[in-house]
Protein backbone atom coordinates (compact mmCIF):
# COMPACT_ATOMS: atom_id res chain seq x y z
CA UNK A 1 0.00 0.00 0.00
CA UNK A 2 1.10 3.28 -0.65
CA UNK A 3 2.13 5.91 1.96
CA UNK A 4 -0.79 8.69 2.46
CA UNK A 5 -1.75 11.52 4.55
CA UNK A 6 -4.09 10.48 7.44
CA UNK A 7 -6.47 12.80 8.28
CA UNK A 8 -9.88 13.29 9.90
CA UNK A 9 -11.88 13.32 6.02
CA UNK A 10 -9.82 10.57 4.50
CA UNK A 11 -11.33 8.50 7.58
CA UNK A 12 -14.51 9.72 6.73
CA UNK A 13 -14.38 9.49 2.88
CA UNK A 14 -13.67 5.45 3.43
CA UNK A 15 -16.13 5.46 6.20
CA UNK A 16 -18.89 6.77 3.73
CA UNK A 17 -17.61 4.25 1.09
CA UNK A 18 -17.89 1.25 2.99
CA UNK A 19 -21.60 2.33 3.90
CA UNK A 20 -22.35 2.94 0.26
CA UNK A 21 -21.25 -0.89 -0.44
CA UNK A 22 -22.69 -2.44 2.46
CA UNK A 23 -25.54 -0.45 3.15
CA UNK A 24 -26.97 0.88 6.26
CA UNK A 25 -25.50 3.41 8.82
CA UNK A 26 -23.09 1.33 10.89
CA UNK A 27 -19.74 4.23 12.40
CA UNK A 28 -16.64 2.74 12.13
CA UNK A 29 -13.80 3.17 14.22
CA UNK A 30 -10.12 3.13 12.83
CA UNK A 31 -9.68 -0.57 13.37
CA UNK A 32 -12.88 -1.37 12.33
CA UNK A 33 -11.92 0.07 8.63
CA UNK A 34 -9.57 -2.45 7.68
CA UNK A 35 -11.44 -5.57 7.86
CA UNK A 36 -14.72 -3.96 6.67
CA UNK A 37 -12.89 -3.30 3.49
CA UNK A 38 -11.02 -6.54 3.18
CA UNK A 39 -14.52 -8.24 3.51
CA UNK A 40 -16.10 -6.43 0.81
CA UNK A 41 -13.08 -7.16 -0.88
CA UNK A 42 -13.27 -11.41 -0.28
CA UNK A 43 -17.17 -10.46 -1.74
CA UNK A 44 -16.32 -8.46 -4.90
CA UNK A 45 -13.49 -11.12 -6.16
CA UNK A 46 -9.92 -10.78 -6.57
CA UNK A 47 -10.64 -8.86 -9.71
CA UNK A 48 -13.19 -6.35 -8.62
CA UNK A 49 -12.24 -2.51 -7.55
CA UNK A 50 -13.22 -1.49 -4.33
CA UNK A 51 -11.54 0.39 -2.01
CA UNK A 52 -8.06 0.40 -3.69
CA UNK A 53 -8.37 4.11 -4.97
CA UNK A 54 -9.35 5.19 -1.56
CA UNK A 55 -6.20 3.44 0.07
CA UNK A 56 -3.92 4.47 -2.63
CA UNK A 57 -4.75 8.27 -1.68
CA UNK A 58 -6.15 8.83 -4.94
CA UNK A 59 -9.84 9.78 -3.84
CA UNK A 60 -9.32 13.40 -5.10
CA UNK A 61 -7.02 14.41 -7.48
CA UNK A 62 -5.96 11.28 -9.84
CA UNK A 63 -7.76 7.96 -10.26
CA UNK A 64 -5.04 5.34 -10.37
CA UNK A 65 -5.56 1.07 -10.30
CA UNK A 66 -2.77 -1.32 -11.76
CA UNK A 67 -4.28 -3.98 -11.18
CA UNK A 68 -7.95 -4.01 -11.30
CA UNK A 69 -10.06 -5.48 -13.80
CA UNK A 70 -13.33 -4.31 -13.36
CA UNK A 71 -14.02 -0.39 -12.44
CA UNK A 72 -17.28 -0.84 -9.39
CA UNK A 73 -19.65 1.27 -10.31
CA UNK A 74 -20.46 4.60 -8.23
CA UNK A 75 -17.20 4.45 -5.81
CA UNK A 76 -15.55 7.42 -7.27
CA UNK A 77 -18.98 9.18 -8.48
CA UNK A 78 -19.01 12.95 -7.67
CA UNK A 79 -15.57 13.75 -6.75
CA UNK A 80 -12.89 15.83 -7.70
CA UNK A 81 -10.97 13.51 -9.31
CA UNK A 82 -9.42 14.99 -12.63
CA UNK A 83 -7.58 11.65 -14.29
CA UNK A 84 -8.64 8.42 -14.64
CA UNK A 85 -6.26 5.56 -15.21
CA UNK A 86 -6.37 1.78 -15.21
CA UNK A 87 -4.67 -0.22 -17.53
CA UNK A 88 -6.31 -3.38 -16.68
CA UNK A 89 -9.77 -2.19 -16.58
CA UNK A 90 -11.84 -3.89 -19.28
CA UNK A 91 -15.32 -2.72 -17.82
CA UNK A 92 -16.22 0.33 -16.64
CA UNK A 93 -19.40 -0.10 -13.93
CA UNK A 94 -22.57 1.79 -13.99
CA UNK A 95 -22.39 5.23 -12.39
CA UNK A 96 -18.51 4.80 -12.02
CA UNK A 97 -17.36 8.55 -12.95
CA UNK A 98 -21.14 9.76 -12.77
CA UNK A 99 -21.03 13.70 -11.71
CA UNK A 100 -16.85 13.89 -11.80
CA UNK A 101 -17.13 17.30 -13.10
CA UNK A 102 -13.56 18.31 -12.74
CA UNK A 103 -12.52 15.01 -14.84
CA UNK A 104 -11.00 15.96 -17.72
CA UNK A 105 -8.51 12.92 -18.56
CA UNK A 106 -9.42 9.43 -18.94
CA UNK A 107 -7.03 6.66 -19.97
CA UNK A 108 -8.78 3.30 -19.82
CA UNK A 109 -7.15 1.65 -23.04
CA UNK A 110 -8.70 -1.86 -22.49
CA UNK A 111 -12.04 -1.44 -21.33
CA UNK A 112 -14.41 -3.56 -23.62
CA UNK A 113 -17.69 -2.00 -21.83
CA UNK A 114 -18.97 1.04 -20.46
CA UNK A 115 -21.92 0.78 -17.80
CA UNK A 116 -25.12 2.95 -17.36
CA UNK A 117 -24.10 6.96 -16.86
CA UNK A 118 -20.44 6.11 -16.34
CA UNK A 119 -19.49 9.41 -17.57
CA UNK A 120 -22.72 11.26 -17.11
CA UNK A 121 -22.30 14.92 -16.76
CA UNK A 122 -18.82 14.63 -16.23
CA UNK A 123 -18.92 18.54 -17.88
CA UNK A 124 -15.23 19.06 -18.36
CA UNK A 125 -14.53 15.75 -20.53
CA UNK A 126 -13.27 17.61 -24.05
CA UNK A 127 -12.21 13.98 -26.06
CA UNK A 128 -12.85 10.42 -25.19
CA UNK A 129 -10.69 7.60 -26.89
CA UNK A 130 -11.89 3.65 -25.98
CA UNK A 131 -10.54 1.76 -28.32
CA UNK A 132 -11.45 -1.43 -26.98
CA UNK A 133 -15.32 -0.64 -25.97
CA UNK A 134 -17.84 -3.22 -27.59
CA UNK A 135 -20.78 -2.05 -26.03
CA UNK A 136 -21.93 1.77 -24.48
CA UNK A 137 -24.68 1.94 -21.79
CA UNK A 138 -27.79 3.52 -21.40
CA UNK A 139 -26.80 7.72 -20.75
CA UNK A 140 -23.43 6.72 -20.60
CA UNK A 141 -21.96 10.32 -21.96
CA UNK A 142 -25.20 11.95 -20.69
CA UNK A 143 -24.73 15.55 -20.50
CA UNK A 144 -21.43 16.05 -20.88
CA UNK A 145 -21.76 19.11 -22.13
CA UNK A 146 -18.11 20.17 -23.78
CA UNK A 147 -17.51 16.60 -25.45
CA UNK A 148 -16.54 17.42 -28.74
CA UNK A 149 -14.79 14.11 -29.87
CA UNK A 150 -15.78 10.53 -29.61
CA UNK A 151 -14.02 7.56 -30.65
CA UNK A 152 -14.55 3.90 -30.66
CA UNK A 153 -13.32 2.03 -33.56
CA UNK A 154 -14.74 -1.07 -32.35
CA UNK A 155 -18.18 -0.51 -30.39
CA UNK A 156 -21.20 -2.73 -31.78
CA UNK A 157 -23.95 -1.78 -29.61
CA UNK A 158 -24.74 2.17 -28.17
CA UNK A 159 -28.19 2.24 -26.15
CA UNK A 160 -30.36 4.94 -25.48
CA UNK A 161 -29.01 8.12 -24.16
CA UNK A 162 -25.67 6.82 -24.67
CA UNK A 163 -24.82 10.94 -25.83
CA UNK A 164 -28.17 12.72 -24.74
CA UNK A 165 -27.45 16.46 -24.24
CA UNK A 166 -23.74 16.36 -25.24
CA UNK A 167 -24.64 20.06 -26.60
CA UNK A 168 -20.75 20.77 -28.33
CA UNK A 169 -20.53 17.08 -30.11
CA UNK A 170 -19.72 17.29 -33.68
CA UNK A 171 -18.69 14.23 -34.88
CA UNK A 172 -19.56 10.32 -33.89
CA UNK A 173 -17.80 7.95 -35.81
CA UNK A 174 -18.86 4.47 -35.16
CA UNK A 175 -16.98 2.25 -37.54
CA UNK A 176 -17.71 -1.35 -36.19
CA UNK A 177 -21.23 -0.60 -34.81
CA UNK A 178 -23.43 -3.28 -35.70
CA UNK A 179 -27.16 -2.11 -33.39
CA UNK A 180 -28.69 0.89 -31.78
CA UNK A 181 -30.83 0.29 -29.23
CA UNK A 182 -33.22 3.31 -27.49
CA UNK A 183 -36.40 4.35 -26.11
CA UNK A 184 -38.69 6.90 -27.61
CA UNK A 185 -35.77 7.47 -30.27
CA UNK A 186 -34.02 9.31 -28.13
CA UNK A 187 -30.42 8.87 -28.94
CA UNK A 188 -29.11 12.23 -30.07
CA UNK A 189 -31.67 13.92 -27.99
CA UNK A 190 -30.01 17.15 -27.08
CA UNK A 191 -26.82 17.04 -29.70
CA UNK A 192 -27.52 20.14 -31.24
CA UNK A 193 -24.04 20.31 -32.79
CA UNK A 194 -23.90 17.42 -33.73
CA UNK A 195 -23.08 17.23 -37.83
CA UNK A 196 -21.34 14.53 -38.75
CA UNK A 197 -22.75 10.57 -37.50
CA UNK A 198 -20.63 7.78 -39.15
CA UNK A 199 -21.22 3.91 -39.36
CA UNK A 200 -18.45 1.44 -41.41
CA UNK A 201 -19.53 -1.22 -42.78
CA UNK A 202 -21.39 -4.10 -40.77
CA UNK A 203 -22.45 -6.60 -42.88
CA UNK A 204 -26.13 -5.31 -42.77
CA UNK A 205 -27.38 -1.81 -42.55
CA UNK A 206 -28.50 -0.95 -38.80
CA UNK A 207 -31.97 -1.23 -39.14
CA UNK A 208 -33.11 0.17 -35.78
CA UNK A 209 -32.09 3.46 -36.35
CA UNK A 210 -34.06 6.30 -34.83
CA UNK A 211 -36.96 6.46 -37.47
CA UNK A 212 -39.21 9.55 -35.93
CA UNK A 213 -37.75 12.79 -37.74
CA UNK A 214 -39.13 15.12 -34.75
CA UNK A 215 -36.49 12.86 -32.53
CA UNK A 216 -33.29 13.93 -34.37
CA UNK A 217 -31.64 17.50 -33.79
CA UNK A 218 -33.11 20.21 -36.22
CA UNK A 219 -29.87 19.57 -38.17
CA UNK A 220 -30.38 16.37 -39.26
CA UNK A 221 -33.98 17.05 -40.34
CA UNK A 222 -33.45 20.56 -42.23
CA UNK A 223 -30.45 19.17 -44.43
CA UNK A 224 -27.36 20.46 -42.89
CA UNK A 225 -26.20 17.38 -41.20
CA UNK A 226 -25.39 13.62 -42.47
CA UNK A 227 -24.82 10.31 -41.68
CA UNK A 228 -22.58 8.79 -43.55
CA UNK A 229 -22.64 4.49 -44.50
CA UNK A 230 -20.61 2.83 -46.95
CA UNK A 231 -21.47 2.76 -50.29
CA UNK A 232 -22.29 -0.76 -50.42
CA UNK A 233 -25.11 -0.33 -47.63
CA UNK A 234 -25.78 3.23 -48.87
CA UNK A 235 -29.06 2.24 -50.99
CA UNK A 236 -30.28 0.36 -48.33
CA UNK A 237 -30.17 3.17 -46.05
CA UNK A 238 -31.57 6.02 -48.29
CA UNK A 239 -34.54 3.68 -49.81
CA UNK A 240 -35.27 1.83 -46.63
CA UNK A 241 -39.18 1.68 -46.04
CA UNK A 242 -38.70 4.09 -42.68
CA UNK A 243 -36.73 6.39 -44.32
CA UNK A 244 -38.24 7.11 -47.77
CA UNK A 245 -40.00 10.56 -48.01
CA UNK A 246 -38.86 11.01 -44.52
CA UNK A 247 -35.30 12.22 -44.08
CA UNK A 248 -34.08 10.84 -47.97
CA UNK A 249 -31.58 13.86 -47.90
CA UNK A 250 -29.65 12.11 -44.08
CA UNK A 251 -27.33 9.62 -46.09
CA UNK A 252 -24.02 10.26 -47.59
CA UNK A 253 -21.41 7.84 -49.11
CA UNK A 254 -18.29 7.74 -46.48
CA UNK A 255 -16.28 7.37 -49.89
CA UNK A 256 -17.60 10.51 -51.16
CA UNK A 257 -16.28 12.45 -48.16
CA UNK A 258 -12.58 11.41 -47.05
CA UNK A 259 -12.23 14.32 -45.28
CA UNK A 260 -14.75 14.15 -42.30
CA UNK A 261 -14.81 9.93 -42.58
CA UNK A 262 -11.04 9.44 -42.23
């Protein structure tokens, strides 16, 4: 464990944690702390985060794990942290980062899934980069309102939400997604900026796009912004039942437009 400054709110920041995971309002005294934490630890698996970013004296400032694998949801939710980092995270729990609004760095290179409002209105995230990510969660980038870049090369499934109210996104390129699920259509609720949406090719056009017009952002249904498909899949799109007479003017060729697909 690493050396840290003991003082009377660090006790009572991993006080308050343990009762979030356990439940109830039990006080804790200093020796009561340690195995509280090493029993929720025995529970979660050798795998699971818990507690380490607490003991590691990372609770404000810098989120830091080596070794974890999985990222519990809600343990660092509305903090101060500014930097997340975890090499060995491959999923990200619901609520994990939910409310950070000082976070502005996040460096999770092998996380394959992203949980329900990780991120949400975590208002200082600029750029996200996830490489890895598979799947997004329902309101996962909710209302983070100065996210201007988005990437994940290999994410097949974004559910509703996933981006609602992300007011400064421009561009969403989704190369390897494969569904879209929602409620009420609602998946770029509240991305006003939002211009440029891009799918690669997936075998089969995404059928379950958002359908009702009056559900995408006015600049999607007055002509001045595009989704853009492969050409191969590009007829499907534009003379797909749902679509015809509706929005026939939403669907570009990514081959036609190198400079916003690349």
């Amino acid at each position: 464990m690493a050396n840290v400054l003991i003082n009377e709110q660090y006790l009572t920041d991993i006080a308050d944690a343990i009762r979030f995971k356990v439940g109830g309002s039990q006080t804790y005294t200093t020796a009561e702390m340690a195995p509280a934490i090493e029993a929720i630890r025995t529970a979660d698996g050798p795998n699971a985060l818990s507690f380490d970013v607490l003991l590691n004296g990372t609770y404000n400032g810098e989120f830091y794990s080596e070794t974890a694998t999985k990222m519990r949801g809600g343990l660092v939710s509305d903090t101060k942290i500014t930097s997340a980092i975890g090499e060995n995270i491959t999923e990200i729990g619901d609520y994990s980062f939910q409310q950070c609004r000082d976070l502005t760095n996040v460096d999770i290179p092998n996380a394959t899934k992203i949980g329900l409002a990780a991120f949400g209105n975590c208002v200082s995230l600029t750029s996200v980069d996830f490489p890895l990510v598979e799947a997004v969660g329902v309101g996962a980038f909710g209302s983070c309102e100065n996210l201007t870049n988005v990437n994940l090369p290999r994410v097949q499934t974004i559910a509703t939400n996933s981006f609602a109210y992300c007011s400064k996104l421009e561009k969403l390129k989704l190369p390897a997604l494969r569904s879209l699920t929602y409620e009420d259509n609602a998946i770029f609720w509240g991305c006003d900026n939002l211009t440029h949406v891009i799918f690669g090719y997936s075998g089969d056009m995404i059928r379950n796009l958002p359908t009702d017009i009056n559900s995408w952002p006015a600049k999607f249904r007055n002509g001045t912004a595009w989704v853009y498909v492969p050409s191969s899949e590009y007829m499907d799109y534009k003379y797909y039942t749902e679509y015809v007479n509706r929005i026939d003017h939403l669907f570009r060729k990514i081959e036609d437009y190198p400079e916003i697909c690349n």
